[in-house]
N, C-alpha and C. Protein backbone atom coordinates (compact mmCIF):
# COMPACT_ATOMS: atom_id res chain seq x y z
N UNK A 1 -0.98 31.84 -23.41
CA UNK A 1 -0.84 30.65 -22.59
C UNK A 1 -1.45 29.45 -23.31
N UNK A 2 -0.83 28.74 -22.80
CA UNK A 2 -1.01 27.16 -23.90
C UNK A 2 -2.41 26.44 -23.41
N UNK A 3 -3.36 26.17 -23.97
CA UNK A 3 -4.61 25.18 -22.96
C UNK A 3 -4.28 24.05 -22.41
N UNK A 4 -4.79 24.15 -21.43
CA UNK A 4 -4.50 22.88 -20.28
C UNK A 4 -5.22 21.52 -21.38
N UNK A 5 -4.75 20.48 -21.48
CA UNK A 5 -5.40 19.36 -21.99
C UNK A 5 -6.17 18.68 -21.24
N UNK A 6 -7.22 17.80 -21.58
CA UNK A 6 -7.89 16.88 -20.59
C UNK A 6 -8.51 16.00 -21.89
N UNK A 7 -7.82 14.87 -21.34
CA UNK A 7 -7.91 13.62 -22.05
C UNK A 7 -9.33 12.93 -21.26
N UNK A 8 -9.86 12.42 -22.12
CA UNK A 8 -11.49 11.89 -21.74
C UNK A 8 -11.43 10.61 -22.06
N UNK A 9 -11.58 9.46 -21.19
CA UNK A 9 -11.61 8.06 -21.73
C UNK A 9 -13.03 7.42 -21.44
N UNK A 10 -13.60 7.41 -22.36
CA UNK A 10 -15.26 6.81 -21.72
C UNK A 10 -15.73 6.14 -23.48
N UNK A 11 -16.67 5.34 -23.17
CA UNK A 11 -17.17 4.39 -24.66
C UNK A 11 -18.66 4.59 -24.76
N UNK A 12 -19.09 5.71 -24.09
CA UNK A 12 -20.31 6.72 -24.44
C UNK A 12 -20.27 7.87 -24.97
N UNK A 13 -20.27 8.15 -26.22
CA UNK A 13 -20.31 9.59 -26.85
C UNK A 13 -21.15 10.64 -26.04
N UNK A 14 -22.38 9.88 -25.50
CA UNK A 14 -22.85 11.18 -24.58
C UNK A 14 -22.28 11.61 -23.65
N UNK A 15 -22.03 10.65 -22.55
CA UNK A 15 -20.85 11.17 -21.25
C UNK A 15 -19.85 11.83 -21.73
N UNK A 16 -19.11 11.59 -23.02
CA UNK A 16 -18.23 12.79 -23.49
C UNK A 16 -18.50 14.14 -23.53
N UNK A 17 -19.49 13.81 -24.78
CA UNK A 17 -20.31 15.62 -24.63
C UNK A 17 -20.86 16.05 -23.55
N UNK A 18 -21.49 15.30 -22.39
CA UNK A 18 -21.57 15.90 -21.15
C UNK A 18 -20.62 16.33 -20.59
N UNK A 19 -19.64 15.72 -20.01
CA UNK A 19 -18.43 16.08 -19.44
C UNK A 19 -17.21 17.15 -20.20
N UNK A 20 -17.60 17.45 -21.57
CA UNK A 20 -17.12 18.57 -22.24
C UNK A 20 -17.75 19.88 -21.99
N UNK A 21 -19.02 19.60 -22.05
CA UNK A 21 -20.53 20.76 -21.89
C UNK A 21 -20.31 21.76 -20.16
N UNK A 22 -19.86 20.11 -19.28
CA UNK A 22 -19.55 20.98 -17.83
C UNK A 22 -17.96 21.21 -18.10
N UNK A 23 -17.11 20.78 -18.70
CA UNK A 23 -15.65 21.46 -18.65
C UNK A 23 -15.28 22.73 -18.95
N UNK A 24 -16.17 23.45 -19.75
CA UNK A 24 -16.76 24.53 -20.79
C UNK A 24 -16.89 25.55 -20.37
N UNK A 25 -17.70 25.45 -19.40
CA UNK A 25 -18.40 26.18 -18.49
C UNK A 25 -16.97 27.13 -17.50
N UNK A 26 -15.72 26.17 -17.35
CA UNK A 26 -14.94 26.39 -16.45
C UNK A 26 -13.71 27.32 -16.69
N UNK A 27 -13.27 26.40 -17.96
CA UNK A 27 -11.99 27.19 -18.53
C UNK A 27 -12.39 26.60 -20.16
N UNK A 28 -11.12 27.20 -20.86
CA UNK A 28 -11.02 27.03 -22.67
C UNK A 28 -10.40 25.71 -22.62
N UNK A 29 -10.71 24.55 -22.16
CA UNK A 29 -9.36 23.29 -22.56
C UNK A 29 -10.03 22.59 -23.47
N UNK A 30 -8.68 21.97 -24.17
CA UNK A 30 -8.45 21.35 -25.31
C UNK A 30 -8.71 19.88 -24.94
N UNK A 31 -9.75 19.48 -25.63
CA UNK A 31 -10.16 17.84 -25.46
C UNK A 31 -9.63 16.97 -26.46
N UNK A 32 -9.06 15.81 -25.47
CA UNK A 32 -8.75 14.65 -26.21
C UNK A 32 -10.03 13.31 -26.00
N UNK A 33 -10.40 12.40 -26.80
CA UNK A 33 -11.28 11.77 -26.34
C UNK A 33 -10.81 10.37 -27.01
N UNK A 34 -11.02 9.34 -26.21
CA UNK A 34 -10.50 8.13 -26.48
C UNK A 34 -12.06 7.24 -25.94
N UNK A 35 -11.94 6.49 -26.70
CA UNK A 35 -13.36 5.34 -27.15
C UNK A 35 -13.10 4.22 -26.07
N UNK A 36 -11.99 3.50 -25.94
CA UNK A 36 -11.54 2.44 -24.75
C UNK A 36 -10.88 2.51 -23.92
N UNK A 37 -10.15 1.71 -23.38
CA UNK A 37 -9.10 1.64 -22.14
C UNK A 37 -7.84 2.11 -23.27
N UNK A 38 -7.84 0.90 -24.20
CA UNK A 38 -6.24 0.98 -24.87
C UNK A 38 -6.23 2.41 -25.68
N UNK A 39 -7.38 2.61 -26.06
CA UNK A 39 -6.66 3.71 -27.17
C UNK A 39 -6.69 4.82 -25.97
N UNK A 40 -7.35 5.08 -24.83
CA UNK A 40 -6.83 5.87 -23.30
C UNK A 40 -5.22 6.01 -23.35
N UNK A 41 -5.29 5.03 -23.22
CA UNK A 41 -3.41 4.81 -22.48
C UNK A 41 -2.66 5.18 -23.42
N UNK A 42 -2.83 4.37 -24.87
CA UNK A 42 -2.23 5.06 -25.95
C UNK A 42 -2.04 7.04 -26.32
N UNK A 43 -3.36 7.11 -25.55
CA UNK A 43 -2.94 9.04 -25.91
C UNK A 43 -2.13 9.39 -25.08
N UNK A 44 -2.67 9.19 -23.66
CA UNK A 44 -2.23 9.93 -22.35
C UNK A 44 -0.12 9.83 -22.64
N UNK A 45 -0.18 8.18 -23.30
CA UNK A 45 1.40 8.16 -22.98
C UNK A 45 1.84 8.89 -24.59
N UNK A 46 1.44 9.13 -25.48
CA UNK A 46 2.06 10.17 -26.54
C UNK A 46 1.45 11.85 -26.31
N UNK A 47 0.11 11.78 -25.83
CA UNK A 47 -0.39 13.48 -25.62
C UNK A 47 0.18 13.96 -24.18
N UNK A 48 0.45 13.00 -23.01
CA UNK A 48 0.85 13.88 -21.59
C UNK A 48 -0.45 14.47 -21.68
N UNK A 49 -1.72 14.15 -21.05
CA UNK A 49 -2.70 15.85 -20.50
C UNK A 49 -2.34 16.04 -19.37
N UNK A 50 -2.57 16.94 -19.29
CA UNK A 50 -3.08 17.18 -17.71
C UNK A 50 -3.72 17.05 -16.70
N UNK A 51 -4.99 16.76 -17.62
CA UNK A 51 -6.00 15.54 -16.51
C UNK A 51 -6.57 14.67 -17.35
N UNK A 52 -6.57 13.32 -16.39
CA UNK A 52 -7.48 12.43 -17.41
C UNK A 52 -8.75 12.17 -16.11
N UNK A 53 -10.02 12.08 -16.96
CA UNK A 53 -11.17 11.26 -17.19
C UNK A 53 -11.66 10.64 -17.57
N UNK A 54 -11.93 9.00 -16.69
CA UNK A 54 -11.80 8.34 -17.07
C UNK A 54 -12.46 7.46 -16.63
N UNK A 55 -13.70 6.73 -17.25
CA UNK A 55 -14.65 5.98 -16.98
C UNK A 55 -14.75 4.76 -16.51
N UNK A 56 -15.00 4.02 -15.39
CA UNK A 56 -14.73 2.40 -15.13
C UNK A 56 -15.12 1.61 -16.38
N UNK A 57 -16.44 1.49 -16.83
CA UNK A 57 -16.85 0.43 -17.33
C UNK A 57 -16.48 0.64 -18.49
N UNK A 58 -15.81 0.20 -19.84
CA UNK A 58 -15.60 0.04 -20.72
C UNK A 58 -15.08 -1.18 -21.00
N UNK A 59 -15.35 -1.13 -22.41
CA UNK A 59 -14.32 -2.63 -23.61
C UNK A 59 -13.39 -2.32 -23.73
N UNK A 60 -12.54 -3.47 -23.90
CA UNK A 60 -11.34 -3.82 -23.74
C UNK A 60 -10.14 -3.92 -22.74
N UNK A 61 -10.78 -2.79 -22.14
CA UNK A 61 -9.46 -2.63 -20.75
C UNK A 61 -10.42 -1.78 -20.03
N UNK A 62 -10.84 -2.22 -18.75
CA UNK A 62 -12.16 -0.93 -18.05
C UNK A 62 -11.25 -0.61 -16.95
N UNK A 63 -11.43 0.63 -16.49
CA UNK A 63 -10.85 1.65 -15.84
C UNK A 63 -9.98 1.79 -15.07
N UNK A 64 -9.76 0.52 -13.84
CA UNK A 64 -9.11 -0.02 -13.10
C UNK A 64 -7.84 -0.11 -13.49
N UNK A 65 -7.81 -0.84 -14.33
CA UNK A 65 -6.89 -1.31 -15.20
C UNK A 65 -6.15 -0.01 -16.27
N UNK A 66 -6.84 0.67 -16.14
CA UNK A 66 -6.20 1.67 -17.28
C UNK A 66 -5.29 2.28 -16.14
N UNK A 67 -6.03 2.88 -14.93
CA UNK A 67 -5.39 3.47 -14.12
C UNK A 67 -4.45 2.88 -13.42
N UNK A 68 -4.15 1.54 -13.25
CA UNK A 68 -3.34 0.64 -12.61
C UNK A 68 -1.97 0.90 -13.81
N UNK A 69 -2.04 0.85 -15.35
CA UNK A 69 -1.17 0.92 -15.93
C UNK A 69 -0.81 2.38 -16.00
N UNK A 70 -1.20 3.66 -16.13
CA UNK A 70 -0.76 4.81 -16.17
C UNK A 70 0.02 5.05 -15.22
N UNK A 71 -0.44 4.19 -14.05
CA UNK A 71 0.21 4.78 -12.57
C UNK A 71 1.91 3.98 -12.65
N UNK A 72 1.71 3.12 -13.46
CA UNK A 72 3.14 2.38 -13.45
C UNK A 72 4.00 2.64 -13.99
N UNK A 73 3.56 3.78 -14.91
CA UNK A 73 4.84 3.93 -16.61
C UNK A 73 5.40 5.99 -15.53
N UNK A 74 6.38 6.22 -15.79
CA UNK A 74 7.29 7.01 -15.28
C UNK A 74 6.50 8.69 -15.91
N UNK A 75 6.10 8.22 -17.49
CA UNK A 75 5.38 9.88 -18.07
C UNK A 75 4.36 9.75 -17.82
N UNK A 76 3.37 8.72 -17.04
CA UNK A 76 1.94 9.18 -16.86
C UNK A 76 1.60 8.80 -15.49
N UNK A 77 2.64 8.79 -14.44
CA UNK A 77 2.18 8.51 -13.04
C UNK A 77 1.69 9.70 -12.37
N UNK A 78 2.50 11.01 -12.82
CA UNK A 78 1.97 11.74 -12.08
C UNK A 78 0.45 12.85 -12.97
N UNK A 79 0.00 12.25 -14.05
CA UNK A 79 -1.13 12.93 -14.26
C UNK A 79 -2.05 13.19 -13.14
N UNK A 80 -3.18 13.82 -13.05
CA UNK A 80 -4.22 13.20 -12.04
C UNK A 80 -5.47 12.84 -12.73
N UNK A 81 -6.45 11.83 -12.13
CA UNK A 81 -7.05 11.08 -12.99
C UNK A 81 -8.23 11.30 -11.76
N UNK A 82 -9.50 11.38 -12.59
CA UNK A 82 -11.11 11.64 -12.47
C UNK A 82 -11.25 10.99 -12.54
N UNK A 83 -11.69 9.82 -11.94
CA UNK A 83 -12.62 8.57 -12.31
C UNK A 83 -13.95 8.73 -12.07
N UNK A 84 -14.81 8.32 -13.66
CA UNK A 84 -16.08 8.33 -13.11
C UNK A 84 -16.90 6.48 -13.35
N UNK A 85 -17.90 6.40 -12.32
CA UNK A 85 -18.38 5.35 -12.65
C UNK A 85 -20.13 5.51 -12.33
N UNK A 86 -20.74 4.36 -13.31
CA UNK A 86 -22.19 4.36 -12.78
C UNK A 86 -22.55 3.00 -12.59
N UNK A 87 -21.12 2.24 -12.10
CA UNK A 87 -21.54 0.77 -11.24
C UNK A 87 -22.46 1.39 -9.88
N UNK A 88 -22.45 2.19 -9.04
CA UNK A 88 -23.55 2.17 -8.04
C UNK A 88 -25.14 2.11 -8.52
N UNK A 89 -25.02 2.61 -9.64
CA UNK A 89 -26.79 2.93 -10.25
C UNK A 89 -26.85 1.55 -10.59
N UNK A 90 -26.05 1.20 -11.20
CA UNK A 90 -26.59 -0.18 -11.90
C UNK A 90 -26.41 -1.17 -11.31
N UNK A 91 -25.01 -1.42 -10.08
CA UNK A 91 -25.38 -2.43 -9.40
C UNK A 91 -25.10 -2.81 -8.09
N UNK A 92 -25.28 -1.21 -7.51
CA UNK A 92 -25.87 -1.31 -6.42
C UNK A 92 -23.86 -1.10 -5.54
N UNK A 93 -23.23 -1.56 -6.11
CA UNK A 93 -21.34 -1.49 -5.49
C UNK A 93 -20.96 0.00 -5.56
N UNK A 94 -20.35 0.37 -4.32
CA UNK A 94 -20.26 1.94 -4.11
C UNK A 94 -18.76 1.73 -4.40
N UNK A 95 -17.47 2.16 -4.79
CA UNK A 95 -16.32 2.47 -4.29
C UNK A 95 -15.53 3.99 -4.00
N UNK A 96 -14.52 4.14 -3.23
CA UNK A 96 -13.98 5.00 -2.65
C UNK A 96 -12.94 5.26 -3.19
N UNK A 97 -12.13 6.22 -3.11
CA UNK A 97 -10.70 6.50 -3.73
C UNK A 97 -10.16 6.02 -2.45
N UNK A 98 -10.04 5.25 -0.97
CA UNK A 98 -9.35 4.55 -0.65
C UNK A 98 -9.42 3.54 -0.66
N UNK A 99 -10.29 2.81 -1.05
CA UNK A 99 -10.32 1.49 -2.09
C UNK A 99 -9.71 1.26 -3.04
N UNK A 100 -9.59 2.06 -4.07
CA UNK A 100 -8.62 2.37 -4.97
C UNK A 100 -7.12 1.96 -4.58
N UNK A 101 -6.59 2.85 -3.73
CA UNK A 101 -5.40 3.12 -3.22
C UNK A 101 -5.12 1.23 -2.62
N UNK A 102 -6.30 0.66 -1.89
CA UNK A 102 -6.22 -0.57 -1.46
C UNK A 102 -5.76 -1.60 -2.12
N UNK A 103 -6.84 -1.52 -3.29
CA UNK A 103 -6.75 -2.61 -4.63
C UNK A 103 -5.24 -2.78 -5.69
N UNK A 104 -5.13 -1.24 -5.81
CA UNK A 104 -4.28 -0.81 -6.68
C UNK A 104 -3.04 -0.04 -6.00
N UNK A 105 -2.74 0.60 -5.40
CA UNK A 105 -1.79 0.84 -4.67
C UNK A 105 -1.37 2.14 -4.76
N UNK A 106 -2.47 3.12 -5.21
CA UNK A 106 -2.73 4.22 -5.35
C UNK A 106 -4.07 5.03 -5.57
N UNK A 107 -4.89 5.83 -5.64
CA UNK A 107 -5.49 6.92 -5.69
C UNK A 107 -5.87 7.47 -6.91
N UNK A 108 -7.24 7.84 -7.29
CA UNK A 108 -7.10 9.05 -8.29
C UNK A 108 -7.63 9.75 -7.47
N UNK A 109 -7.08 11.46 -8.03
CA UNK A 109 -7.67 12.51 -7.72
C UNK A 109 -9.21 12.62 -6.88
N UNK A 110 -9.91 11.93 -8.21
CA UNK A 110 -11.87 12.13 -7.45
C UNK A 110 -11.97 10.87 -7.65
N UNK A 111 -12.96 10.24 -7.43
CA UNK A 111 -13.71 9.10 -7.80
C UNK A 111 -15.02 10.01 -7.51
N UNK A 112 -16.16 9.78 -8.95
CA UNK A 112 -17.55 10.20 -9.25
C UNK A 112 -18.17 9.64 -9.79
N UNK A 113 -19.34 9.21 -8.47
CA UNK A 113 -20.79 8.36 -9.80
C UNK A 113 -21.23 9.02 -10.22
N UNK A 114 -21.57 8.25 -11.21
CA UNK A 114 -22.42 8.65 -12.61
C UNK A 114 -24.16 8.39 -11.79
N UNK A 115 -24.90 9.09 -12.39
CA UNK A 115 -24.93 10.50 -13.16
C UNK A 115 -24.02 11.74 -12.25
N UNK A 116 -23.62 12.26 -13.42
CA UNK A 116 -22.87 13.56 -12.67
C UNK A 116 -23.44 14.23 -11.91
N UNK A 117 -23.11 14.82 -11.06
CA UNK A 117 -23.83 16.20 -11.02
C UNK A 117 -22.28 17.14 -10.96
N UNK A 118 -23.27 17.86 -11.79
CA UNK A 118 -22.03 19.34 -12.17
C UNK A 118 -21.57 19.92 -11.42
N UNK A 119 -22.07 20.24 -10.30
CA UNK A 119 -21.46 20.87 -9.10
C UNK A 119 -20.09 20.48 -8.26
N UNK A 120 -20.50 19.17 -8.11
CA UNK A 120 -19.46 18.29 -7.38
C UNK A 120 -18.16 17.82 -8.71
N UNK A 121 -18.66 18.10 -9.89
CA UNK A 121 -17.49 17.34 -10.76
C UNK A 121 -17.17 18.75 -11.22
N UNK A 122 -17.38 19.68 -11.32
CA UNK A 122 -17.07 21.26 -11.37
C UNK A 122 -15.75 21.26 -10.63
N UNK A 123 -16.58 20.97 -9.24
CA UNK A 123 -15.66 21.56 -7.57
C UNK A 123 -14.16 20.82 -7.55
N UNK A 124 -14.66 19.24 -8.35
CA UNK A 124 -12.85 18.71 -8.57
C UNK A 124 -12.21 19.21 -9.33
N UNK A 125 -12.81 19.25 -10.49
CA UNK A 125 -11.76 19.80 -11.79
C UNK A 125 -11.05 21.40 -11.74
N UNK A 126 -11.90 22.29 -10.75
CA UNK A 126 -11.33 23.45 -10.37
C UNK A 126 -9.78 23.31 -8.85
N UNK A 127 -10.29 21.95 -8.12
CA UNK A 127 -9.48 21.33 -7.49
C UNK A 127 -7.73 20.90 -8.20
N UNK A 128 -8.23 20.32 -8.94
CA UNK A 128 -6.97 19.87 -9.71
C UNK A 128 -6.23 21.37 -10.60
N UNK A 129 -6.50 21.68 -10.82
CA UNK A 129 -6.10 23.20 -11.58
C UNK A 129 -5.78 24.50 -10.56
N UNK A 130 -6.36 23.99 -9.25
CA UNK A 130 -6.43 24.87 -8.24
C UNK A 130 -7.02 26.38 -8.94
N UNK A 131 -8.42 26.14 -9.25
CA UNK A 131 -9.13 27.65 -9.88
C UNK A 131 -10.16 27.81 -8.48
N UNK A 132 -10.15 27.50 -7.41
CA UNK A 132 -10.73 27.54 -6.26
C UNK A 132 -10.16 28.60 -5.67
């Protein structure tokens, strides 16, 4: 059987290796990892994963925006997409995945502040794969 992909978009090398370290733990998948918004969009629309994760705050194009464009193009609307953010730690703004849906006119999968905790970002990613 072929490994499920999961494309990682975040502009912290550590949150990568974290979020690889708990993916690990779950199943064998094959990581893609992208540094910004654009070079994000750029994989997802030539690699197709299967799930993306994908960080608000970044350069060049931050998260919103990445997910506002994936959701529009025909090969990457129906991925499902993890969003994680640590705007609540830092400034204090909570958002919801029906906020999301409000702003943007759709949904990802989870929305998760940062700092992780493994349990709860475990419980989605087994969600999306349905390993529950």
């Amino acid at each position: 059987m072929e490994k499920l992909k999961i494309l990682i978009i975040d502009d912290e090398q550590d949150a990568i290796e974290y979020v690889k370290a708990v993916l690990e733990s779950i199943a064998d998948f094959e990581f893609i990892e992208a540094v910004d918004g654009l070079e994000g969009i750029d994989a997802a629309r030539e690699l197709i994963p299967d799930l993306i994760i994908l960080d608000v705050m970044m350069p060049k194009m931050d998260g919103f925006k990445v997910f506002y464009e994936l959701r529009k193009e025909v090969a990457t609307m129906h991925i499902p997409v993890i969003m994680l953010t640590g705007v609540a730690e830092k400034a204090g703004i909570t958002f919801f995945k029906k906020d999301m849906k409000n702003f943007l006119g759709s949904e990802p999968f989870d929305y998760i502040e940062k700092p992780l905790n493994p349990e709860k970002f475990t419980r989605a990613i087994k969600k999306v794969f349905e390993l529950v």
